[in-house]
PDB file of N, CA and C in Angstrom:
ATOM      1  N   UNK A   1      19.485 111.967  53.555  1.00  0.00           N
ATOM      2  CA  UNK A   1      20.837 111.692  53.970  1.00  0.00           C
ATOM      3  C   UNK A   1      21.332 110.465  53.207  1.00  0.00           C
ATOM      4  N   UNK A   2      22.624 110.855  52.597  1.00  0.00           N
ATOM      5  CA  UNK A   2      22.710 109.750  51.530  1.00  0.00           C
ATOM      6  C   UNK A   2      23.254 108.036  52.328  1.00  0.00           C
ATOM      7  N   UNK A   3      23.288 106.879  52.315  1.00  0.00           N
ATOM      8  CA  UNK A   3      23.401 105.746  52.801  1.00  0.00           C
ATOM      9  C   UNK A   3      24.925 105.524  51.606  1.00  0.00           C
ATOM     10  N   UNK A   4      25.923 104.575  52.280  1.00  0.00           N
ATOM     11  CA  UNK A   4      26.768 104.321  51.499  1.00  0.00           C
ATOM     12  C   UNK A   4      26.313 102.936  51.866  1.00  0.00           C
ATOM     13  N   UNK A   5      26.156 101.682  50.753  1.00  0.00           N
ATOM     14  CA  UNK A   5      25.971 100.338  50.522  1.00  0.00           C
ATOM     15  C   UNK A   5      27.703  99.204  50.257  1.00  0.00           C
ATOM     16  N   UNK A   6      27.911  98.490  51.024  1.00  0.00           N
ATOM     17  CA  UNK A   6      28.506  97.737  51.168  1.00  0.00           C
ATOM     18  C   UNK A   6      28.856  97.094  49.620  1.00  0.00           C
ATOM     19  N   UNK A   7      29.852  96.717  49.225  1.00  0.00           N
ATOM     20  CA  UNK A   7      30.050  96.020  47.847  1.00  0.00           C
ATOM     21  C   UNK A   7      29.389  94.554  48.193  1.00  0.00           C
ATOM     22  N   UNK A   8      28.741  93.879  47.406  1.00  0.00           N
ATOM     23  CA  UNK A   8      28.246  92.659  47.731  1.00  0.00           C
ATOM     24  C   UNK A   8      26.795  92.914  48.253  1.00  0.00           C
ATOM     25  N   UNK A   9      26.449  94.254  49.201  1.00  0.00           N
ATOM     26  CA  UNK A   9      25.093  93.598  49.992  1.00  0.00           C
ATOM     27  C   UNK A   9      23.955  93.405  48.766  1.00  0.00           C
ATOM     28  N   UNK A  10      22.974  92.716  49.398  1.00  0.00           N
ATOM     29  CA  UNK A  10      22.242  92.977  48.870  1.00  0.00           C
ATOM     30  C   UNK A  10      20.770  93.829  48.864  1.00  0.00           C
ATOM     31  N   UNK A  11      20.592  94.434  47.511  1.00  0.00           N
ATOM     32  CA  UNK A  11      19.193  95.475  48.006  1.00  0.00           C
ATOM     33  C   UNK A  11      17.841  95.037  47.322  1.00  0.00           C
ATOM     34  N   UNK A  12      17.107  95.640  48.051  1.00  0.00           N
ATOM     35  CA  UNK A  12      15.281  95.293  47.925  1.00  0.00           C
ATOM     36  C   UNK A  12      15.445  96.003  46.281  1.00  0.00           C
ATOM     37  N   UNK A  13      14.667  95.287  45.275  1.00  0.00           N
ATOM     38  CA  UNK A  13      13.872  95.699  44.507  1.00  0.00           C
ATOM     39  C   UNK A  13      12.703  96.187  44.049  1.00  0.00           C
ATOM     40  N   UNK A  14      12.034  95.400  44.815  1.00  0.00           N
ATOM     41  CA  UNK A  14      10.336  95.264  44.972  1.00  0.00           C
ATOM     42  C   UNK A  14       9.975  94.371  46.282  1.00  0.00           C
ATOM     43  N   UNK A  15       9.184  95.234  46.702  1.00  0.00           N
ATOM     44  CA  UNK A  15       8.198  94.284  47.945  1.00  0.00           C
ATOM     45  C   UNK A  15       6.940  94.341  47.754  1.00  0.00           C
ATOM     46  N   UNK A  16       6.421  93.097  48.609  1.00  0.00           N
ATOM     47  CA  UNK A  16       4.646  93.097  48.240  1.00  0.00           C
ATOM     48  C   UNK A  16       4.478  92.388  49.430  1.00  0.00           C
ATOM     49  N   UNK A  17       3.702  91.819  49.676  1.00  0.00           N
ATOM     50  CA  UNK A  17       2.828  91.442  50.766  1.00  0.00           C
ATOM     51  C   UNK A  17       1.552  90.365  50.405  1.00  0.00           C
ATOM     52  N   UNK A  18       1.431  89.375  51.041  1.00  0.00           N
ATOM     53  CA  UNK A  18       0.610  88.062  50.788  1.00  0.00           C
ATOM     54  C   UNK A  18      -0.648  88.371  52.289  1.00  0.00           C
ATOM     55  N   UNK A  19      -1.450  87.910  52.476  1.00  0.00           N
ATOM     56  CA  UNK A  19      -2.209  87.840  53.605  1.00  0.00           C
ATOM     57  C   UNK A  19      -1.297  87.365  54.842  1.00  0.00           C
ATOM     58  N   UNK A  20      -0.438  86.623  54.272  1.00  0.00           N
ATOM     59  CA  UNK A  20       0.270  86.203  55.475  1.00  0.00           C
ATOM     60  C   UNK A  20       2.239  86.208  55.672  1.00  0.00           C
ATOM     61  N   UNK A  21       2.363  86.651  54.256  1.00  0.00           N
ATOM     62  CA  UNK A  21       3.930  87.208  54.127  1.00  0.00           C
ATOM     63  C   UNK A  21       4.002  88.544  53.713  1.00  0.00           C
ATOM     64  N   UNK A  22       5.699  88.936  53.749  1.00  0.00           N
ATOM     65  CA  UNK A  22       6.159  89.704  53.661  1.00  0.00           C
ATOM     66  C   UNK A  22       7.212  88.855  52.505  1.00  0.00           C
ATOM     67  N   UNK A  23       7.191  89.448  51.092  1.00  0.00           N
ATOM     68  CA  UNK A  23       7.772  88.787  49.849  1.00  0.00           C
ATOM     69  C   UNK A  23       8.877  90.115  49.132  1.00  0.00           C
ATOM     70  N   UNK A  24      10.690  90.188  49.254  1.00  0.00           N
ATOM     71  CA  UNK A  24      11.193  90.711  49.143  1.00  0.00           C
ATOM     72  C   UNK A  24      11.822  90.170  47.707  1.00  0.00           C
ATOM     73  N   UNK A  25      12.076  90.857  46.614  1.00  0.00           N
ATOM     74  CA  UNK A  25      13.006  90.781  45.487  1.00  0.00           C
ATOM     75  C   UNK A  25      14.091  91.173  45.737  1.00  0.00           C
ATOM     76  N   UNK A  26      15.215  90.557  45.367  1.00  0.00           N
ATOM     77  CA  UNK A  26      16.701  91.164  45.932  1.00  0.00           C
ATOM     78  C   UNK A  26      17.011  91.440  44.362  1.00  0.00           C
ATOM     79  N   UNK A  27      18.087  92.408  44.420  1.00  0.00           N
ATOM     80  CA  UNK A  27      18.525  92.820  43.359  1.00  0.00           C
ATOM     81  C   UNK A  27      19.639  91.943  42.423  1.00  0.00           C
ATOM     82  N   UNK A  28      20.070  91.029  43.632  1.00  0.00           N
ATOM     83  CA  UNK A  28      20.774  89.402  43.172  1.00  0.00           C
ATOM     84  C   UNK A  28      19.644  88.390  42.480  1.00  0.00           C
ATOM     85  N   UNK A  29      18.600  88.331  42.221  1.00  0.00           N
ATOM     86  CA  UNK A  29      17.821  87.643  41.975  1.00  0.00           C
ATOM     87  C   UNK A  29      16.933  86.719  42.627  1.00  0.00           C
ATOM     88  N   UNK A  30      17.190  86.778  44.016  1.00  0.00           N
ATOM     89  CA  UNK A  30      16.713  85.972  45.130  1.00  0.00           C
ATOM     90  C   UNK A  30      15.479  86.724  45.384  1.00  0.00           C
ATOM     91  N   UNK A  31      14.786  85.867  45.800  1.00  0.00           N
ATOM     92  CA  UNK A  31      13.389  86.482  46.353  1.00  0.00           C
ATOM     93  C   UNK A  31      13.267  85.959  47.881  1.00  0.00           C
ATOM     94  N   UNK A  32      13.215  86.618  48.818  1.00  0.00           N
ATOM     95  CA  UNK A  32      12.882  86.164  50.486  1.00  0.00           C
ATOM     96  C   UNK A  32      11.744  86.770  50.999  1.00  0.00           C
ATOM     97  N   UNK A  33      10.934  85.319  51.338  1.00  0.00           N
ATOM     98  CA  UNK A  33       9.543  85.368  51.804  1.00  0.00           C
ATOM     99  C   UNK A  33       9.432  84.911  53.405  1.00  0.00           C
ATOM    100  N   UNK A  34       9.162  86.136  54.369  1.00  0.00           N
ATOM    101  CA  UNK A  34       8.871  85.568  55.505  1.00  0.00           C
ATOM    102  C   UNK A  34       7.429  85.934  55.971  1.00  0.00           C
ATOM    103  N   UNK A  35       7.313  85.299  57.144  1.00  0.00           N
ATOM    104  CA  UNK A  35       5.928  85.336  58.396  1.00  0.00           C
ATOM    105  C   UNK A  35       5.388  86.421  58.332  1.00  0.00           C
ATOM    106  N   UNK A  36       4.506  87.346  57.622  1.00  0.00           N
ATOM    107  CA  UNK A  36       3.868  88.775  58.369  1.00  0.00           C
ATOM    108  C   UNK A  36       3.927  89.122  59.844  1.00  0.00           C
ATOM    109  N   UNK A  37       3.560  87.713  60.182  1.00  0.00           N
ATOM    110  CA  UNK A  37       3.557  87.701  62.232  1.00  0.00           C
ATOM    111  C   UNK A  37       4.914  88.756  62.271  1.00  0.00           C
ATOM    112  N   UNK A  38       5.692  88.724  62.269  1.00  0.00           N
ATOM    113  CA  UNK A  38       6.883  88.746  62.324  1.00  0.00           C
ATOM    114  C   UNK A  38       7.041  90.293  62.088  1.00  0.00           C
ATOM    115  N   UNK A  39       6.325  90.974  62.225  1.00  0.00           N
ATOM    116  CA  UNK A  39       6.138  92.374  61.605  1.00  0.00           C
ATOM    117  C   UNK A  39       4.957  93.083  62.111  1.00  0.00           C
ATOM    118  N   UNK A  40       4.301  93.328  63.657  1.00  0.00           N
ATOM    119  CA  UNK A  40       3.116  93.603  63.955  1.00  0.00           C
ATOM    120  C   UNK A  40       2.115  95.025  63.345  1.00  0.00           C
ATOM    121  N   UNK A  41       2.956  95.931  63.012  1.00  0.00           N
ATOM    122  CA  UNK A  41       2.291  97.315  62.345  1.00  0.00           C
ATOM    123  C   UNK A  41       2.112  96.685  60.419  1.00  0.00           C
ATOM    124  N   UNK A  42       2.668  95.764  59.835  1.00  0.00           N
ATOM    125  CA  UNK A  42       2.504  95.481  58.439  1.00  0.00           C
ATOM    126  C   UNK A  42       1.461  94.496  58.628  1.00  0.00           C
ATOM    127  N   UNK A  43       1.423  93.478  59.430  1.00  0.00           N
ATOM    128  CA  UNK A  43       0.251  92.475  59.619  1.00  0.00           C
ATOM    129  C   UNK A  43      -1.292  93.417  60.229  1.00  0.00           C
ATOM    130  N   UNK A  44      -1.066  94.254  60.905  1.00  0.00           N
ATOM    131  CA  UNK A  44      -1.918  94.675  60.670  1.00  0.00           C
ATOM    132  C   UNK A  44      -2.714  96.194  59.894  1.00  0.00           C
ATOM    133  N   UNK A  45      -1.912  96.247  59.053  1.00  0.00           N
ATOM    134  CA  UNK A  45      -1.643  97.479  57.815  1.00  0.00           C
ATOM    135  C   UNK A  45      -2.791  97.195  57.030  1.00  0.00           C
ATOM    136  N   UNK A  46      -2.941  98.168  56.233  1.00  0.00           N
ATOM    137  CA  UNK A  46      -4.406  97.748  55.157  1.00  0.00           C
ATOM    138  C   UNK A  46      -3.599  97.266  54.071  1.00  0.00           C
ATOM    139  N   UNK A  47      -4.052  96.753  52.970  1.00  0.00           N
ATOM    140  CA  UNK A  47      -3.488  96.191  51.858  1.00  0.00           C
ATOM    141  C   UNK A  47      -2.967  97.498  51.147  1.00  0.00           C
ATOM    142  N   UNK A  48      -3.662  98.373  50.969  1.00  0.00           N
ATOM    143  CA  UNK A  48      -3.162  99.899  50.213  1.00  0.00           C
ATOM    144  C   UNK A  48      -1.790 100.080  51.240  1.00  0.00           C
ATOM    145  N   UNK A  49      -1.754 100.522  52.684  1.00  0.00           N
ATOM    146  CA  UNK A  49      -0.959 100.796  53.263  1.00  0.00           C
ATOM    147  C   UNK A  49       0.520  99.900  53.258  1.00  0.00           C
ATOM    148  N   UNK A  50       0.017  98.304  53.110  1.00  0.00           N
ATOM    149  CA  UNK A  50       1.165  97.568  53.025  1.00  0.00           C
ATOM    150  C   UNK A  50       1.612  97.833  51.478  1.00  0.00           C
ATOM    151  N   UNK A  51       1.405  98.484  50.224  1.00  0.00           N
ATOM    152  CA  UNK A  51       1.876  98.447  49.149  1.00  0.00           C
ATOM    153  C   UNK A  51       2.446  99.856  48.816  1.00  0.00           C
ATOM    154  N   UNK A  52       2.611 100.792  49.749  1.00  0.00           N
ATOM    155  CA  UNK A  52       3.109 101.865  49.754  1.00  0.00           C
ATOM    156  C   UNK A  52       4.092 101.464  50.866  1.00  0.00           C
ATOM    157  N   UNK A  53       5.603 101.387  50.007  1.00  0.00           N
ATOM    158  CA  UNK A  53       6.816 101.498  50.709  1.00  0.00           C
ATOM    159  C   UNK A  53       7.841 101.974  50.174  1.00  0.00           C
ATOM    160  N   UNK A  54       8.714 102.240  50.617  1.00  0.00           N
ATOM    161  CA  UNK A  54      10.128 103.385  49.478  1.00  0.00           C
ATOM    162  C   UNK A  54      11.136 102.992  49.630  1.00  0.00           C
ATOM    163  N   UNK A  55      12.155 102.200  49.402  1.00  0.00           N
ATOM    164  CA  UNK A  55      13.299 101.929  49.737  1.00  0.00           C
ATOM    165  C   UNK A  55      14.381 103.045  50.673  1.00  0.00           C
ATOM    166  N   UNK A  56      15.060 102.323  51.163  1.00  0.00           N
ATOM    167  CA  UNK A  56      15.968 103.341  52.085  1.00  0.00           C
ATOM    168  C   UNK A  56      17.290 102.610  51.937  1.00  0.00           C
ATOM    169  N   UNK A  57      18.017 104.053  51.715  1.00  0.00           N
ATOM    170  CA  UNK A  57      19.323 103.705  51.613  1.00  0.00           C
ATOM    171  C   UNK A  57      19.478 103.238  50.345  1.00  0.00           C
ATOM    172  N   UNK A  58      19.291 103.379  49.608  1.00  0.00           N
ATOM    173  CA  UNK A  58      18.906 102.693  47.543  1.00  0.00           C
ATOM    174  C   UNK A  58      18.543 101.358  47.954  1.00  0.00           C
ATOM    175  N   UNK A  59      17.977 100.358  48.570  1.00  0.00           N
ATOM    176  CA  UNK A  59      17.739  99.479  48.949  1.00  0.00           C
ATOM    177  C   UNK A  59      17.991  98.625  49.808  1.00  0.00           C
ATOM    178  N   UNK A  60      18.663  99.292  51.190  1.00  0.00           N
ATOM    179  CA  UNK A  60      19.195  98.139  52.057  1.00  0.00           C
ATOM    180  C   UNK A  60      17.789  97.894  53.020  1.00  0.00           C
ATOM    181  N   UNK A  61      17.227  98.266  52.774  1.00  0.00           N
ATOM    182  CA  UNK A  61      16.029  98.484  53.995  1.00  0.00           C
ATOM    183  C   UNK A  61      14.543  98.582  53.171  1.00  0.00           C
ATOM    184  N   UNK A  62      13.985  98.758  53.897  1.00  0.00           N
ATOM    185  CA  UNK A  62      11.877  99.362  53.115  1.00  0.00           C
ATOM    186  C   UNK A  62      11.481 100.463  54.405  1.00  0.00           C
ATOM    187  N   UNK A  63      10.596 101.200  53.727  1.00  0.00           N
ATOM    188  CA  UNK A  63      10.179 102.235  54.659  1.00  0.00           C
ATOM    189  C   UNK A  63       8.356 102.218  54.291  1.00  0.00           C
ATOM    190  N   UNK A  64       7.662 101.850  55.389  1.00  0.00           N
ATOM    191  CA  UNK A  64       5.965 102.126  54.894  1.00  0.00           C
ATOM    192  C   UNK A  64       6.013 103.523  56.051  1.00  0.00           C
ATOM    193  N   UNK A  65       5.824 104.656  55.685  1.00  0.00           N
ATOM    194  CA  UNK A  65       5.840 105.871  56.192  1.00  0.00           C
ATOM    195  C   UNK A  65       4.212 105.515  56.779  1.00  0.00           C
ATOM    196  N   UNK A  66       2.882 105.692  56.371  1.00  0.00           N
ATOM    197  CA  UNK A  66       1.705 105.151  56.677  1.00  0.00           C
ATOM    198  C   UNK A  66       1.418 104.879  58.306  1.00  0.00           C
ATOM    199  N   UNK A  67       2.446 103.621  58.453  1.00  0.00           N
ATOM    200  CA  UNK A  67       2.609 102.924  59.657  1.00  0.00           C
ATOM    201  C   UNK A  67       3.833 102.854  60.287  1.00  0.00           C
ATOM    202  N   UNK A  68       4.735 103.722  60.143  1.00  0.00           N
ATOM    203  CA  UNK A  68       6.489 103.979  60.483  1.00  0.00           C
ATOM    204  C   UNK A  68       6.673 102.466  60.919  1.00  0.00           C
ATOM    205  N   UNK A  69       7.382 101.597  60.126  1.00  0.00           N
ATOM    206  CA  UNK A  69       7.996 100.790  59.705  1.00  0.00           C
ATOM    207  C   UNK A  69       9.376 100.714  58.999  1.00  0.00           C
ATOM    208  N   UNK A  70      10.463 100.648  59.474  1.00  0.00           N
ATOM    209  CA  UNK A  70      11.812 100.164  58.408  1.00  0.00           C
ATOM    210  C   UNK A  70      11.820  98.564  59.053  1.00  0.00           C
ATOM    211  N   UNK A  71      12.236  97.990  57.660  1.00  0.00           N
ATOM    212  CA  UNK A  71      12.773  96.929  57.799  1.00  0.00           C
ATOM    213  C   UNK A  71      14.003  96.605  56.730  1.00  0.00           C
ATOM    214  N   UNK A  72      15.332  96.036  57.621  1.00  0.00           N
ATOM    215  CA  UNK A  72      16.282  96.009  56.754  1.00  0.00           C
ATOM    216  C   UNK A  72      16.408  94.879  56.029  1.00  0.00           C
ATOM    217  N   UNK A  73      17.054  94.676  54.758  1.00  0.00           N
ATOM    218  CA  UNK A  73      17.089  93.562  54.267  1.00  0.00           C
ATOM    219  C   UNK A  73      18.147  92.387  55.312  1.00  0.00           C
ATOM    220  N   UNK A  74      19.280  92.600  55.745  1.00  0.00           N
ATOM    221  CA  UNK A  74      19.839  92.145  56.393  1.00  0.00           C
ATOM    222  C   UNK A  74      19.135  91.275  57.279  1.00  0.00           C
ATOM    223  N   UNK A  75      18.040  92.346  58.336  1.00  0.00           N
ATOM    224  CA  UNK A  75      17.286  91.394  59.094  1.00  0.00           C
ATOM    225  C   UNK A  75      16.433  90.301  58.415  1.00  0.00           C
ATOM    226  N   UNK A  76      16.222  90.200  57.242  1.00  0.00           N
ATOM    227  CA  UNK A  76      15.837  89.242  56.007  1.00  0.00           C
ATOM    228  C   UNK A  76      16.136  88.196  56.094  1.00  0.00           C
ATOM    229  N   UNK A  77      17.382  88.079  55.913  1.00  0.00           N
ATOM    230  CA  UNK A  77      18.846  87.430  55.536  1.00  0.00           C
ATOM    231  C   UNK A  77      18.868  86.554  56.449  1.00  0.00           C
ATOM    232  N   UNK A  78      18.898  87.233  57.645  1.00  0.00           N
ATOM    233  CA  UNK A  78      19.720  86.807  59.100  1.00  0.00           C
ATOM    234  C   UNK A  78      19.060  87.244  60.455  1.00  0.00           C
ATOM    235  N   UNK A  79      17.493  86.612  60.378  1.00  0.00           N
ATOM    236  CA  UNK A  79      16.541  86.888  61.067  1.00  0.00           C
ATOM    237  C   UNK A  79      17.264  87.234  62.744  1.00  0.00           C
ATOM    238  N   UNK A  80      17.844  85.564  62.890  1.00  0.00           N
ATOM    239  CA  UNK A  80      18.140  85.164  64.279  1.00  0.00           C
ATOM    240  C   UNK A  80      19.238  86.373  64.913  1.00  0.00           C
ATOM    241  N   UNK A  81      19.696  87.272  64.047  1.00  0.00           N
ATOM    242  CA  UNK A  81      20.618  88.216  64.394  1.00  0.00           C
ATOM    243  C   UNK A  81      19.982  89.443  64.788  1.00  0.00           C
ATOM    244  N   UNK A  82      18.757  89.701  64.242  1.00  0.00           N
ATOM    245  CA  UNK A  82      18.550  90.735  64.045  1.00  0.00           C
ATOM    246  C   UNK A  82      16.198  91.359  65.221  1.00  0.00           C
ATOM    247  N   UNK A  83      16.252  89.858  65.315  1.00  0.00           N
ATOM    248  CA  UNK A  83      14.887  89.706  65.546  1.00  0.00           C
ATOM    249  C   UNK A  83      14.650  88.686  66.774  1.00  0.00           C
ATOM    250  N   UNK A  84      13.631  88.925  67.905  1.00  0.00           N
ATOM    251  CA  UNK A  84      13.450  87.609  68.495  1.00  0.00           C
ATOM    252  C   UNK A  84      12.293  86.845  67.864  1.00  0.00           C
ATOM    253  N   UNK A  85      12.806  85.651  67.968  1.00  0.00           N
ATOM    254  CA  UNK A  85      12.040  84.762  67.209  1.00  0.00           C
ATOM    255  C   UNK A  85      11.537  83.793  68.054  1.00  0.00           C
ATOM    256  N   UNK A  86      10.205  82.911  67.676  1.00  0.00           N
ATOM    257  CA  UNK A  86       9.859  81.801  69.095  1.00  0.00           C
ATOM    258  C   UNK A  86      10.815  80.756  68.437  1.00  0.00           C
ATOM    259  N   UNK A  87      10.901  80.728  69.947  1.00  0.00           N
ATOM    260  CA  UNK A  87      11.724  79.187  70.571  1.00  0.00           C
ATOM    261  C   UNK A  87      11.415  78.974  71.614  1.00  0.00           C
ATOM    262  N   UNK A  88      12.845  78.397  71.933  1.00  0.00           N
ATOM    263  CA  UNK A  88      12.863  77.971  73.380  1.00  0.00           C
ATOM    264  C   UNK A  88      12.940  78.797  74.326  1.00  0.00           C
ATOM    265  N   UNK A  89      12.089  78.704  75.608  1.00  0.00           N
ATOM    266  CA  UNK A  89      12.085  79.798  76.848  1.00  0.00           C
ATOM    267  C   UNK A  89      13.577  79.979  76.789  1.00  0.00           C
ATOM    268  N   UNK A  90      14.333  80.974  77.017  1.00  0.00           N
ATOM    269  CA  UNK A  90      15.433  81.268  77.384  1.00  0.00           C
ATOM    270  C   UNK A  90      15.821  80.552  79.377  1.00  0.00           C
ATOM    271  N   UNK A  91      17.049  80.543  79.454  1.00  0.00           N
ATOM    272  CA  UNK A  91      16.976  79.758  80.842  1.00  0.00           C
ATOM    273  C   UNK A  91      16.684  80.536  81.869  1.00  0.00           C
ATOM    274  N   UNK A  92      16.173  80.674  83.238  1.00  0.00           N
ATOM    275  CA  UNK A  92      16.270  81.568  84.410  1.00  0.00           C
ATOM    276  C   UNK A  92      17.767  82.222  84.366  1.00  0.00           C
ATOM    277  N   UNK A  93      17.967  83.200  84.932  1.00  0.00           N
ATOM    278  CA  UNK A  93      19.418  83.854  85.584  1.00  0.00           C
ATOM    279  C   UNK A  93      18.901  84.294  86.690  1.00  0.00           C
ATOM    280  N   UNK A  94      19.954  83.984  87.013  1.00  0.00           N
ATOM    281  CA  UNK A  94      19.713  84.404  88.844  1.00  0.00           C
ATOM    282  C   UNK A  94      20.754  83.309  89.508  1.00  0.00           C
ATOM    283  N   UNK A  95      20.644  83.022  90.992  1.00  0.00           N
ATOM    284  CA  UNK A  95      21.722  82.757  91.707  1.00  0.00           C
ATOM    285  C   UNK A  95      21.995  81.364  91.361  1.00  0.00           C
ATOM    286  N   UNK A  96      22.920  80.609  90.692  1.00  0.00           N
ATOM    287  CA  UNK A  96      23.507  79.255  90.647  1.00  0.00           C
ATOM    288  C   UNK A  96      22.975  78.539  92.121  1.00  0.00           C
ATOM    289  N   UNK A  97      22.255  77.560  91.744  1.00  0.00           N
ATOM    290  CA  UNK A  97      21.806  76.676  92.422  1.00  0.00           C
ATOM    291  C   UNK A  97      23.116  75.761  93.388  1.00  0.00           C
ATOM    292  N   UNK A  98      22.707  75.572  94.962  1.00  0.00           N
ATOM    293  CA  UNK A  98      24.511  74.777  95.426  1.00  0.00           C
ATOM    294  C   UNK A  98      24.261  73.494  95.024  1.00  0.00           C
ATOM    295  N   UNK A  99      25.375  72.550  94.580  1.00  0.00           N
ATOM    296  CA  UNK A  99      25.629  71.454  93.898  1.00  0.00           C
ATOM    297  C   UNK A  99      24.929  70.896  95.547  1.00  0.00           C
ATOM    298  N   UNK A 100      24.418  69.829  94.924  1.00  0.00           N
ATOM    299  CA  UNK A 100      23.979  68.911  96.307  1.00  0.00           C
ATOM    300  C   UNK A 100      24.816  67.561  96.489  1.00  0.00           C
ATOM    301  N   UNK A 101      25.687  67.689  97.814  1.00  0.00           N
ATOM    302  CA  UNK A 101      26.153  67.005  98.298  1.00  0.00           C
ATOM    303  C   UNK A 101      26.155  65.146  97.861  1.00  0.00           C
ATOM    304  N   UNK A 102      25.335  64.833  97.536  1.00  0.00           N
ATOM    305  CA  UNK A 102      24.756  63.586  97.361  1.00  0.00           C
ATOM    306  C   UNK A 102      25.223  62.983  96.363  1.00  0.00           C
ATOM    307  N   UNK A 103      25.909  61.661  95.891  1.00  0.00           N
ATOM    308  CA  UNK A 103      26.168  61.550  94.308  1.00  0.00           C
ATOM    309  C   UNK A 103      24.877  61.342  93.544  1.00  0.00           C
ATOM    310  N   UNK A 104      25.108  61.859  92.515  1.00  0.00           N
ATOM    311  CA  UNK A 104      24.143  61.637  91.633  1.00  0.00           C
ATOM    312  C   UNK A 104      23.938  59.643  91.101  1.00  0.00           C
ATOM    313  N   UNK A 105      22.664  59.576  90.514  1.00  0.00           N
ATOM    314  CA  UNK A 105      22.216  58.178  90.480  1.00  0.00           C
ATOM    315  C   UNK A 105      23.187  57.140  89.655  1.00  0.00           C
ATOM    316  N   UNK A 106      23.986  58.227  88.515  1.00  0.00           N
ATOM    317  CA  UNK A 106      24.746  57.634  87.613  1.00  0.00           C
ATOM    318  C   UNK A 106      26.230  57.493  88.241  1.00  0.00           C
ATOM    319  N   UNK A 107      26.237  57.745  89.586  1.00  0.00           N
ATOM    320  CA  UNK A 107      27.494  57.554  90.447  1.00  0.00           C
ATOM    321  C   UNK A 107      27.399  56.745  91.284  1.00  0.00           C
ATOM    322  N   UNK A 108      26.349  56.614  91.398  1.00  0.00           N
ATOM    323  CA  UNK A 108      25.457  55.620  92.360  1.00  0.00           C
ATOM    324  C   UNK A 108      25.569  53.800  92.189  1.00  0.00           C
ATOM    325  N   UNK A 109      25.014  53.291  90.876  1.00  0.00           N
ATOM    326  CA  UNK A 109      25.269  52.458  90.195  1.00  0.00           C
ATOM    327  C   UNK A 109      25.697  51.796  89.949  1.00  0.00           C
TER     328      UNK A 109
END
């Protein structure tokens, strides 16, 4: 199924794989190297398996068929958009706590 590509994006050229990255060639000349962590079926892929991948879409993406894997370049780009990443615990949700009556210490003072 053919992919229509955005004017400007950019596409994978070549990918490879480090013991501990995932190393993308862009067709702009940029090269983007992230975390393997970050990828649990490629981190733990065999080295043959991580070097068999096919571009998708003429390059917006990678495909390791092996271990059904796509990854888009975009999510590359623009991890925090596209991926959860560690940080910070996110906050509780649930019922708003009632303000307590009392002034606080900096009212206090």
């Amino acid at each position: 199924m053919p992919t229509s590509v955005e004017s400007g994006e950019a596409l994978a050229v070549d990918v490879s794989c480090s013991d501990d990255s995932l190393i993308v060639i862009l067709d702009d000349g940029r090269t983007v190297s992230v975390p393997l962590v970050w990828f649990p079926r490629l981190l733990a892929a065999t080295p043959k398996q991580r070097k068999d991948w096919e571009p998708i879409g003429g390059g917006i993406g990678m495909h390791w068929e092996a271990i059904d894997e796509d990854i888009s370049v975009a999510s590359l780009l623009q991890p925090e958009r596209f991926m959860r990443l560690a940080g910070p615990a996110p906050q509780a949700r649930g019922r708003p706590r009632a303000k307590s009556r009392r002034p606080s210490r900096v009212a206090r003072a």
